[in-house]
Every structure is written in structure tokens, then in C-alpha cells.
Protein backbone atom coordinates (compact mmCIF):
# COMPACT_ATOMS: atom_id res chain seq x y z
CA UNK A 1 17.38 -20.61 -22.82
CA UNK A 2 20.94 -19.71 -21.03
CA UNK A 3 24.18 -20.10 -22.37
CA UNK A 4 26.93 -21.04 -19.62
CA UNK A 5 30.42 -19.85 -20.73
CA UNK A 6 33.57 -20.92 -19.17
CA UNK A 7 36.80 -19.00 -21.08
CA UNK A 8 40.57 -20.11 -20.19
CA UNK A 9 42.63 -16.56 -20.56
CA UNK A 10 45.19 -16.88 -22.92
CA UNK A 11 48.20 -16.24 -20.70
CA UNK A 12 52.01 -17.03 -21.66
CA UNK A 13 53.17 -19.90 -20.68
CA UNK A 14 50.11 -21.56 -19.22
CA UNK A 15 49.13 -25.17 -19.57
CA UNK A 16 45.89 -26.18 -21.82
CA UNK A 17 45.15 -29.44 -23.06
CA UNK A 18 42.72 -29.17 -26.09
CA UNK A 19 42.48 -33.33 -26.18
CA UNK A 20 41.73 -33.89 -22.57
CA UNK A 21 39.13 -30.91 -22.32
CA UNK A 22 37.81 -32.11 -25.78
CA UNK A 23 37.97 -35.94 -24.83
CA UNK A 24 37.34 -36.55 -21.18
CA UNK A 25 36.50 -32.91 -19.48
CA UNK A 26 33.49 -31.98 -21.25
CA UNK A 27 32.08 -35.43 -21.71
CA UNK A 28 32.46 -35.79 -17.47
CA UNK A 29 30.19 -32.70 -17.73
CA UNK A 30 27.71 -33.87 -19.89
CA UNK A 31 27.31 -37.17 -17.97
CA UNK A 32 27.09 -35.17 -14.76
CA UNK A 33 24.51 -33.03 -15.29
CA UNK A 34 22.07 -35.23 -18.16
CA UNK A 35 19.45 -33.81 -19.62
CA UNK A 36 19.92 -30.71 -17.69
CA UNK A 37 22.41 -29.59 -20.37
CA UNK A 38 20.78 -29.34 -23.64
CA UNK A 39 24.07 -29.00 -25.24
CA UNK A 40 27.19 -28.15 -25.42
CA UNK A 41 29.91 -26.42 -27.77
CA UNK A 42 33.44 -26.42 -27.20
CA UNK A 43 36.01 -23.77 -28.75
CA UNK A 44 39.68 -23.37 -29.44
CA UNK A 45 41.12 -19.74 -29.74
CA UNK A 46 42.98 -19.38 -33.07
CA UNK A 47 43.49 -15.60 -33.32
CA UNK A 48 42.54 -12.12 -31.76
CA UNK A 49 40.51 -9.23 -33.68
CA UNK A 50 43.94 -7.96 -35.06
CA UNK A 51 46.41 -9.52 -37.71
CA UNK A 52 49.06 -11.12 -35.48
CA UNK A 53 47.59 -10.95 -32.07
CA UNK A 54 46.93 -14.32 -30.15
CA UNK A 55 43.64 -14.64 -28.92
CA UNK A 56 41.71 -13.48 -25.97
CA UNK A 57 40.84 -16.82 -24.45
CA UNK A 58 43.21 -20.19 -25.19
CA UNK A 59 39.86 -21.91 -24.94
CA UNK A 60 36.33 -22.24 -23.73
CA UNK A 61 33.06 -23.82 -23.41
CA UNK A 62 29.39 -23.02 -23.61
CA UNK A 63 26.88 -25.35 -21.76
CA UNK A 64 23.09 -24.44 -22.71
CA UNK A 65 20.15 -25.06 -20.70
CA UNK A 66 16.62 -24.16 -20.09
CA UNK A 67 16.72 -21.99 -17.11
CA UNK A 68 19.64 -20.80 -14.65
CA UNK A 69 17.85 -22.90 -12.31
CA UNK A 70 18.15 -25.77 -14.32
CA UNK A 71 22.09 -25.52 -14.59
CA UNK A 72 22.75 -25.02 -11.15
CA UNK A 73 19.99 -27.77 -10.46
CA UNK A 74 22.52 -29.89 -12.95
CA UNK A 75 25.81 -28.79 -12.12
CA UNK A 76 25.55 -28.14 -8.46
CA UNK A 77 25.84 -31.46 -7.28
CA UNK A 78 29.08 -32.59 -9.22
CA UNK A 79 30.61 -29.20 -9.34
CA UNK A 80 33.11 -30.64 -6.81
CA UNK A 81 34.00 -33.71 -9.12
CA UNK A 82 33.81 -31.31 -12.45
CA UNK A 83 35.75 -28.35 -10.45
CA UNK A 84 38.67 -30.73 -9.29
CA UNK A 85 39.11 -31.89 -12.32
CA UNK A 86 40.07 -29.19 -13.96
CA UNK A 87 43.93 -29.45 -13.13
CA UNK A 88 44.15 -32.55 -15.75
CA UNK A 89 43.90 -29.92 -18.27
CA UNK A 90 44.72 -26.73 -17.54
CA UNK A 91 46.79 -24.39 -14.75
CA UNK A 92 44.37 -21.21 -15.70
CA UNK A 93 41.83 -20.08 -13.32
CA UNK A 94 38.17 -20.25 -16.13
CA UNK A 95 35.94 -17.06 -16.26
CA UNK A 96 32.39 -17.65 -15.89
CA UNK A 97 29.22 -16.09 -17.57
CA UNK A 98 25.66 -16.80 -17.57
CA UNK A 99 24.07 -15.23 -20.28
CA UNK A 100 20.18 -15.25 -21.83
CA UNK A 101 20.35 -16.50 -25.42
CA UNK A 102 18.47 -13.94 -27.49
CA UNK A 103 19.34 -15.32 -30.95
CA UNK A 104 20.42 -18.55 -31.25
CA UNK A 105 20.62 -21.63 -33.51
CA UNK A 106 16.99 -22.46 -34.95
């Protein structure tokens, strides 16, 4: 299995809506690609490693699939539609990782 993540930086003064991404972004995902994504988990930054310090990303996303092949199999086709949508929500550019899950939930 692969894990997808797509992290906002948190930047000063940037634009993220938690609702919309929550609501209408990541649902728009889901229904793009079907079955090819497994699942998907959303999170919210709260706080960084120290006392005090804001978090690293404002917010991010983690689609799981079977196989890389599978996502871009998924996403590729609607990553126009998904990719232009991403203004409604935000002004940050995302960071992307693909990752193999090692450990995950049973």
C-alpha cells in the first residue's frame, strides 16, 4: 500500500479553508478517483514539536492506495479538475509525497 501526502506550509498570512477542504475538496477527490483510493485522512495542524511554535504544515491530506500505479491510474485523469480547484481553498502551493506504508492501521 502507498500513502499520498499533500501538506499546505504554514506560511503567515496565507489563506486555508479547513471547511471547504474538509467539505467539498476532498470529497471531489474521492469521487474522482473511486475505488482507486482506498481511503483517505484529512489533518489540521494545531502545534509544532516545541511549546509555542505554530505548526509545520496549516494542513494536509493523505490518500491511500494499492500501488503508485493505481493512484496515478485514479488521479491522472481529473488532476486538472482536482488541481484547479485548489484556489477555493487555499493560496499555498501543496507539497507532495508518495510514500510505501510499512506500518499501518490493521
Amino acid at each position: 500500500m502507498i500513502k499520498v501526502s499533500v501538506m499546505y506550509p504554514n506560511q503567515a498570512g496565507a489563506r486555508f479553508n479547513h471547511d471547504y477542504y474538509r467539505d467539498q475538496h476532498m470529497p471531489l477527490v474521492k469521487a474522482r478517483m473511486g475505488d482507486s483510493c482506498r481511503y483517505y485522512t484529512i489533518d489540521k495542524g494545531l502545534a509544532g514539536g516545541m511549546p509555542g511554535t505554530p505548526a509545520t504544515y496549516i494542513g494536509m491530506c493523505h490518500i491511500f492506495c494499492d500501488s503508485v500505479e493505481t493512484f496515478q491510474a485514479g488521479f491522472g485523469p481529473h488532476a486538472k479538475e482536482i488541481m484547479d480547484d485548489i484556489p477555493n481553498y487555499t493560496d499555498l502551493a501543496p507539497v507532495l509525497q508518495i510514500s510505501e506504508v510499512v506500518v499501518g492501521h490493521p
